[in-house]
PDB file of N, CA and C in Angstrom:
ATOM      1  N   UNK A   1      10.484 -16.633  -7.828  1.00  0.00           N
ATOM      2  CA  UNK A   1       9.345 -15.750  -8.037  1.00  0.00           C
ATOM      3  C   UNK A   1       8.452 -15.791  -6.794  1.00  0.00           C
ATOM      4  N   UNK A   2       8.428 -14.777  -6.260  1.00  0.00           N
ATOM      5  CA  UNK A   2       7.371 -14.121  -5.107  1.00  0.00           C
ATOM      6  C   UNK A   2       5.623 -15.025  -5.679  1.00  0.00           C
ATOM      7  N   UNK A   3       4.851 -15.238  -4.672  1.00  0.00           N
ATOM      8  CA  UNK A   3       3.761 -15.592  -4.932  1.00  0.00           C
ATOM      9  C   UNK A   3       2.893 -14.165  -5.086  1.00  0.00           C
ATOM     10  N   UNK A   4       1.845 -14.480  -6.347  1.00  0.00           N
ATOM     11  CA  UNK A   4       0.952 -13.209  -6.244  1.00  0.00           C
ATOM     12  C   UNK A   4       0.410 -12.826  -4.791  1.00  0.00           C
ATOM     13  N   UNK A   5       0.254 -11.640  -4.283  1.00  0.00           N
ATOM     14  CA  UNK A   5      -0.413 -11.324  -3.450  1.00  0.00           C
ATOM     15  C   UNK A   5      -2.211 -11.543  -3.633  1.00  0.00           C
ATOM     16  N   UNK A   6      -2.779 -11.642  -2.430  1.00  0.00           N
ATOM     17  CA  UNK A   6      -4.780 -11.790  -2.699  1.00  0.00           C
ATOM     18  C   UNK A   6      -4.958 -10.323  -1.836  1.00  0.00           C
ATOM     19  N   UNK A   7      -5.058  -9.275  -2.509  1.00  0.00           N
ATOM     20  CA  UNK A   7      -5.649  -8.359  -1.725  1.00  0.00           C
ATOM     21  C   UNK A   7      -7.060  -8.396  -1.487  1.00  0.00           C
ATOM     22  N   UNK A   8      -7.517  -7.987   0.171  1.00  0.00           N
ATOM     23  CA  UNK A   8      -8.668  -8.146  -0.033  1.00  0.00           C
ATOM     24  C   UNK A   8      -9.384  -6.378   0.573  1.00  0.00           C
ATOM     25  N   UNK A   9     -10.759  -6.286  -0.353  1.00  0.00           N
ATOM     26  CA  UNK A   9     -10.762  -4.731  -0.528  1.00  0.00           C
ATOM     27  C   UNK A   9     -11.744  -4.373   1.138  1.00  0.00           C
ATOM     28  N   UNK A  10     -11.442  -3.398   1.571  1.00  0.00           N
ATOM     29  CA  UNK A  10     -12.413  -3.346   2.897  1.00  0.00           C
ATOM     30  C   UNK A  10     -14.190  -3.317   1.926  1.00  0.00           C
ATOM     31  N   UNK A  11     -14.445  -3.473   2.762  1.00  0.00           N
ATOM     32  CA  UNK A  11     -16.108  -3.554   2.713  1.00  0.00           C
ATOM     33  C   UNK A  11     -17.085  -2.101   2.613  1.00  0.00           C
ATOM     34  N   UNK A  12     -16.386  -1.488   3.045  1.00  0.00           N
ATOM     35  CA  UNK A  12     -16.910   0.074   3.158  1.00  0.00           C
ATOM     36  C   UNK A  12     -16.307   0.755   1.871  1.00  0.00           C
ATOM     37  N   UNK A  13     -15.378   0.041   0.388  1.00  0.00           N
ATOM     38  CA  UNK A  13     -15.264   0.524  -0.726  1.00  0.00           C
ATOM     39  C   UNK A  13     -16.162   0.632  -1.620  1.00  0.00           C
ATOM     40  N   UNK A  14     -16.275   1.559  -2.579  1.00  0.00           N
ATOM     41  CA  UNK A  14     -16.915   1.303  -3.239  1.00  0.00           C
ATOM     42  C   UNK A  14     -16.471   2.229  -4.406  1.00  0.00           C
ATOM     43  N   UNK A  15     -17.028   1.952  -5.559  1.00  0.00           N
ATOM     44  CA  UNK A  15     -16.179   2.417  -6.906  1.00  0.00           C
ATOM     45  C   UNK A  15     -16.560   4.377  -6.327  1.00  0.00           C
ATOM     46  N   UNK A  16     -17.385   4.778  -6.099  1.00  0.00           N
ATOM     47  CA  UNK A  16     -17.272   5.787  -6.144  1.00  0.00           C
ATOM     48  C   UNK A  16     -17.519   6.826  -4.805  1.00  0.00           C
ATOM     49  N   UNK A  17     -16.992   5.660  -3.723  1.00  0.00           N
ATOM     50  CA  UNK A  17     -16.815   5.946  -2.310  1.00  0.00           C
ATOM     51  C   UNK A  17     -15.715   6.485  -1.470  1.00  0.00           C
ATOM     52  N   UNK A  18     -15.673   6.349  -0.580  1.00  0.00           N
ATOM     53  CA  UNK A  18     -15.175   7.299   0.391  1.00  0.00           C
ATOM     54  C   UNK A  18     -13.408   6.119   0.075  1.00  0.00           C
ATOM     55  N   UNK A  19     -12.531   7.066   0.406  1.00  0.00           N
ATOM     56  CA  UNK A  19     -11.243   6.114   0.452  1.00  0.00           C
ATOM     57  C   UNK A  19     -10.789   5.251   1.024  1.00  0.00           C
ATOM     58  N   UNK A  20     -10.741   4.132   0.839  1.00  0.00           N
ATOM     59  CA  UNK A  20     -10.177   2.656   1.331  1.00  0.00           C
ATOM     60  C   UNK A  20      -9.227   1.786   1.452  1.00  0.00           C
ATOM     61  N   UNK A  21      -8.933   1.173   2.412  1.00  0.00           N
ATOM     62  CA  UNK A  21      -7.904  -0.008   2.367  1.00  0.00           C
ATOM     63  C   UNK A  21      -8.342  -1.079   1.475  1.00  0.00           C
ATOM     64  N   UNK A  22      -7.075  -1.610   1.400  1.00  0.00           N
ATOM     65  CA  UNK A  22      -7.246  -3.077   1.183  1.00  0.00           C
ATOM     66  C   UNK A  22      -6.301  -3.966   1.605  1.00  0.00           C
ATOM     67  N   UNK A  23      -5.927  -4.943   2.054  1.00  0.00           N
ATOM     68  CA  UNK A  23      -5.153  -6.009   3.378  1.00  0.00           C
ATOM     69  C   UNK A  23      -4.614  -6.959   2.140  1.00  0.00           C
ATOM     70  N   UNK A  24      -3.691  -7.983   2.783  1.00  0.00           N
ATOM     71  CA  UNK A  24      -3.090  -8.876   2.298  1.00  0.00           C
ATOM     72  C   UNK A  24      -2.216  -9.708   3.104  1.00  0.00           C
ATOM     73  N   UNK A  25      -2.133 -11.136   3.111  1.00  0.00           N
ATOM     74  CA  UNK A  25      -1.446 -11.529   4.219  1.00  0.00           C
ATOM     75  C   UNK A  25       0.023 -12.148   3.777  1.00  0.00           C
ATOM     76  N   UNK A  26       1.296 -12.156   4.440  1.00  0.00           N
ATOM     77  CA  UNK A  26       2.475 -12.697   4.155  1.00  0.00           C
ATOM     78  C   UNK A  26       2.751 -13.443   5.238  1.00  0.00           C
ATOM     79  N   UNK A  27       3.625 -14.440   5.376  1.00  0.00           N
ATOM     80  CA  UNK A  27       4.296 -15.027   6.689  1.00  0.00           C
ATOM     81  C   UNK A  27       4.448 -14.176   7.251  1.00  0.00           C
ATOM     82  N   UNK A  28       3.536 -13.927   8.366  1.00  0.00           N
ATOM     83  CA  UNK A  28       4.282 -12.952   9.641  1.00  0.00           C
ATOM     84  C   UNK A  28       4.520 -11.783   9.722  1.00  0.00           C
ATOM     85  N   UNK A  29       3.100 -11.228   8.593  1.00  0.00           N
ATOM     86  CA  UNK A  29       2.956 -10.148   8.405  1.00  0.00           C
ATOM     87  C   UNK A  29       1.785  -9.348   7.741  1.00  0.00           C
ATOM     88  N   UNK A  30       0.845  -8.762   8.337  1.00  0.00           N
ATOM     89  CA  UNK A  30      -0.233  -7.831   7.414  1.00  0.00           C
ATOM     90  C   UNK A  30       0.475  -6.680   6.612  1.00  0.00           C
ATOM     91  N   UNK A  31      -0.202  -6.846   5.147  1.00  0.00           N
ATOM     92  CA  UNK A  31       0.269  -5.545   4.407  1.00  0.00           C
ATOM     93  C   UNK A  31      -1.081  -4.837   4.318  1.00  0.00           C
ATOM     94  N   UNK A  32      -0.698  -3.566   4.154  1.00  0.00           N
ATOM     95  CA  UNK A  32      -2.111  -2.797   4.217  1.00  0.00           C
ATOM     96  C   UNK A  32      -1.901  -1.499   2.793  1.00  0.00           C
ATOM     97  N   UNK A  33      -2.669  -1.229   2.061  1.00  0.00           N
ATOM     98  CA  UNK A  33      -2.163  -0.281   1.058  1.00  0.00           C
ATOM     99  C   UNK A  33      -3.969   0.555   1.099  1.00  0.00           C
ATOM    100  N   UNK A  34      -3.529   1.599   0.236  1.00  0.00           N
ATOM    101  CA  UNK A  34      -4.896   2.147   0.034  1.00  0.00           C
ATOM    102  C   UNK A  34      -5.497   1.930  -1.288  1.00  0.00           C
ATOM    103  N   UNK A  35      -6.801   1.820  -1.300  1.00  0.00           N
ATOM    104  CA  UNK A  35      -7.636   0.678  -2.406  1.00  0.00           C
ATOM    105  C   UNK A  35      -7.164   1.718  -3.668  1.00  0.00           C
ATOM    106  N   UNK A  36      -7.257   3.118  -3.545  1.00  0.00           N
ATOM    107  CA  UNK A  36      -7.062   3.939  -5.138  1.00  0.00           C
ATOM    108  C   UNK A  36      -5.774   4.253  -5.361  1.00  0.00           C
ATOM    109  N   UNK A  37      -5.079   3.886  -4.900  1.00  0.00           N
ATOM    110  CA  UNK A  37      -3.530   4.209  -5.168  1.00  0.00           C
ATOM    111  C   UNK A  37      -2.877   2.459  -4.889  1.00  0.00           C
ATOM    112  N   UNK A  38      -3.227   1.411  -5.508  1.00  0.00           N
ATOM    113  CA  UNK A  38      -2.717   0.111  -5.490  1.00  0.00           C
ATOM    114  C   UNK A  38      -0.963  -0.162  -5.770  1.00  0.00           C
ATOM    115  N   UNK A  39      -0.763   0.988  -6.246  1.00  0.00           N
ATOM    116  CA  UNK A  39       1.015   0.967  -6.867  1.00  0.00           C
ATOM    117  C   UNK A  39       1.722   1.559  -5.977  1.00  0.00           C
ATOM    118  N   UNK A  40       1.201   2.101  -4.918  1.00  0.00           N
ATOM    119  CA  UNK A  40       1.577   3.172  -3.740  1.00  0.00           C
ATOM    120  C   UNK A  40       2.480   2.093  -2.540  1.00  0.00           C
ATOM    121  N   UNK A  41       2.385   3.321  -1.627  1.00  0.00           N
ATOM    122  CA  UNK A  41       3.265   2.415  -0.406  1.00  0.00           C
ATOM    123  C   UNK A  41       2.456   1.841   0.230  1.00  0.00           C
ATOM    124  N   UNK A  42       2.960   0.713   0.992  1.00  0.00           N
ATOM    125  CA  UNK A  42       2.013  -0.425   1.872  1.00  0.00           C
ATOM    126  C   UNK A  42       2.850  -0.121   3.044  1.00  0.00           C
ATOM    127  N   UNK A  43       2.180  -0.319   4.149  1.00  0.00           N
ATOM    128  CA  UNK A  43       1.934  -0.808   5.433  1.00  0.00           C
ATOM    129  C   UNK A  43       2.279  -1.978   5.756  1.00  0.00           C
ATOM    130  N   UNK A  44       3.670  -2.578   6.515  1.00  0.00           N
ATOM    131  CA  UNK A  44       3.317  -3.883   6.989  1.00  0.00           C
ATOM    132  C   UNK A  44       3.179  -3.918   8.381  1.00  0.00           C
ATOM    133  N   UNK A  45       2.223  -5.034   8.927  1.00  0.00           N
ATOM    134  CA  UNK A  45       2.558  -4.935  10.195  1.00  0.00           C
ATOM    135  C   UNK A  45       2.267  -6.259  10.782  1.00  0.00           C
ATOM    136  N   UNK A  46       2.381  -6.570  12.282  1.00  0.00           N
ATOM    137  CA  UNK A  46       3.039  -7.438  12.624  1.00  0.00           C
ATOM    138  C   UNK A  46       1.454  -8.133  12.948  1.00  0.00           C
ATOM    139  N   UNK A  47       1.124  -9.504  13.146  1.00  0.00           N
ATOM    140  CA  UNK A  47      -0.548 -10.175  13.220  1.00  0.00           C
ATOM    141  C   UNK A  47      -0.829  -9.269  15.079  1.00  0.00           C
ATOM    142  N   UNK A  48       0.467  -9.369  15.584  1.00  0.00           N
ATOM    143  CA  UNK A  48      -0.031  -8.534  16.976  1.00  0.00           C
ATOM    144  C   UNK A  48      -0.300  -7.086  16.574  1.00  0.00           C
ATOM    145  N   UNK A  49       0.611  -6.356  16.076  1.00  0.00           N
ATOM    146  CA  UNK A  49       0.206  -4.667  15.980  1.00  0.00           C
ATOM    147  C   UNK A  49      -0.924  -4.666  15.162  1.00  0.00           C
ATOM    148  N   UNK A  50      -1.685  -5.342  14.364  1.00  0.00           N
ATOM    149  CA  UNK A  50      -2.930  -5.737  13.178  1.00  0.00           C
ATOM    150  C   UNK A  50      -4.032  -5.914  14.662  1.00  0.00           C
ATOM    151  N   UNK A  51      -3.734  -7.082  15.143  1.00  0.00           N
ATOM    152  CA  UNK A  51      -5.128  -7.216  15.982  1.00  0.00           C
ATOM    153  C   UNK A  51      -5.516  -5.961  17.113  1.00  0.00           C
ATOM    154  N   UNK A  52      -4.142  -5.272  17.568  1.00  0.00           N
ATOM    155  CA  UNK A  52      -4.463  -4.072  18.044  1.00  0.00           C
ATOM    156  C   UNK A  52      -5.376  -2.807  17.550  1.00  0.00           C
ATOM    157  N   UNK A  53      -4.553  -3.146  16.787  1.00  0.00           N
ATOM    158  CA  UNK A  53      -5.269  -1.952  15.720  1.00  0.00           C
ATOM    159  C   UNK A  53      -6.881  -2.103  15.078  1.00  0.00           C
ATOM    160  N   UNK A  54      -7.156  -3.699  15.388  1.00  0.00           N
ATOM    161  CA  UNK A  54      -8.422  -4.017  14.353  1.00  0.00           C
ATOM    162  C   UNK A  54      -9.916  -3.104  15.922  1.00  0.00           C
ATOM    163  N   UNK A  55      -9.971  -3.388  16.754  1.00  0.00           N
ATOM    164  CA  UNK A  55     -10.479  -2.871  17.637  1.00  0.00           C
ATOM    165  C   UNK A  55     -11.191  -0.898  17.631  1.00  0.00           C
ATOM    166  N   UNK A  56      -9.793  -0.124  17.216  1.00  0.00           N
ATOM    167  CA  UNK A  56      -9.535   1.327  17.033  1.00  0.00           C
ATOM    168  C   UNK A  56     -10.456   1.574  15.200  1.00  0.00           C
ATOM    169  N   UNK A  57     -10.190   0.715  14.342  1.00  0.00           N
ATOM    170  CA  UNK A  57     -10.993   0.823  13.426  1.00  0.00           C
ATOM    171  C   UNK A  57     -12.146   0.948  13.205  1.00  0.00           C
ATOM    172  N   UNK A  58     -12.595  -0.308  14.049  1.00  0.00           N
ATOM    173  CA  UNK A  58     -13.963  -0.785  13.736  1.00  0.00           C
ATOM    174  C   UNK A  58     -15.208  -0.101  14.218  1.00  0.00           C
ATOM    175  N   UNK A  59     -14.366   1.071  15.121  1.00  0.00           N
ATOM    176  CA  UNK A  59     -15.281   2.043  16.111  1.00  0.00           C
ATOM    177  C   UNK A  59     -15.501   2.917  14.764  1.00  0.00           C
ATOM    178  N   UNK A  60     -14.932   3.311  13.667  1.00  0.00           N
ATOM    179  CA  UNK A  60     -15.289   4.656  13.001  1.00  0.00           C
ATOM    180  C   UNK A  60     -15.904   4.454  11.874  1.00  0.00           C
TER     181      UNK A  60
END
């Protein structure tokens, strides 16, 4: 049995806000899904393509 995942929700969610991520970490890998569709497809990506990417976010 797989360990539960800890998603954690971005900060800019909110119950009746604009649409959001939410993250989760695996060995050697970020998963990324969107906060209102939790059953949907995820995103994995690698802790290097994640820290690239964290930079391009944080501007918007």
């Amino acid at each position: 049995m797989s360990p539960k995942l800890e998603w954690i929700k971005s900060s800019y969610s909110t119950s009746d806000g604009p649409s959001c991520v939410e993250v989760a970490t695996v060995p050697d890998h970020i998963l990324v899904r969107d906060s209102k569709n939790p059953t949907g497809p995820r995103l994995a990506l690698t802790p290097t393509t994640w820290a690239s990417f964290l930079p391009y976010a944080s501007k918007h």
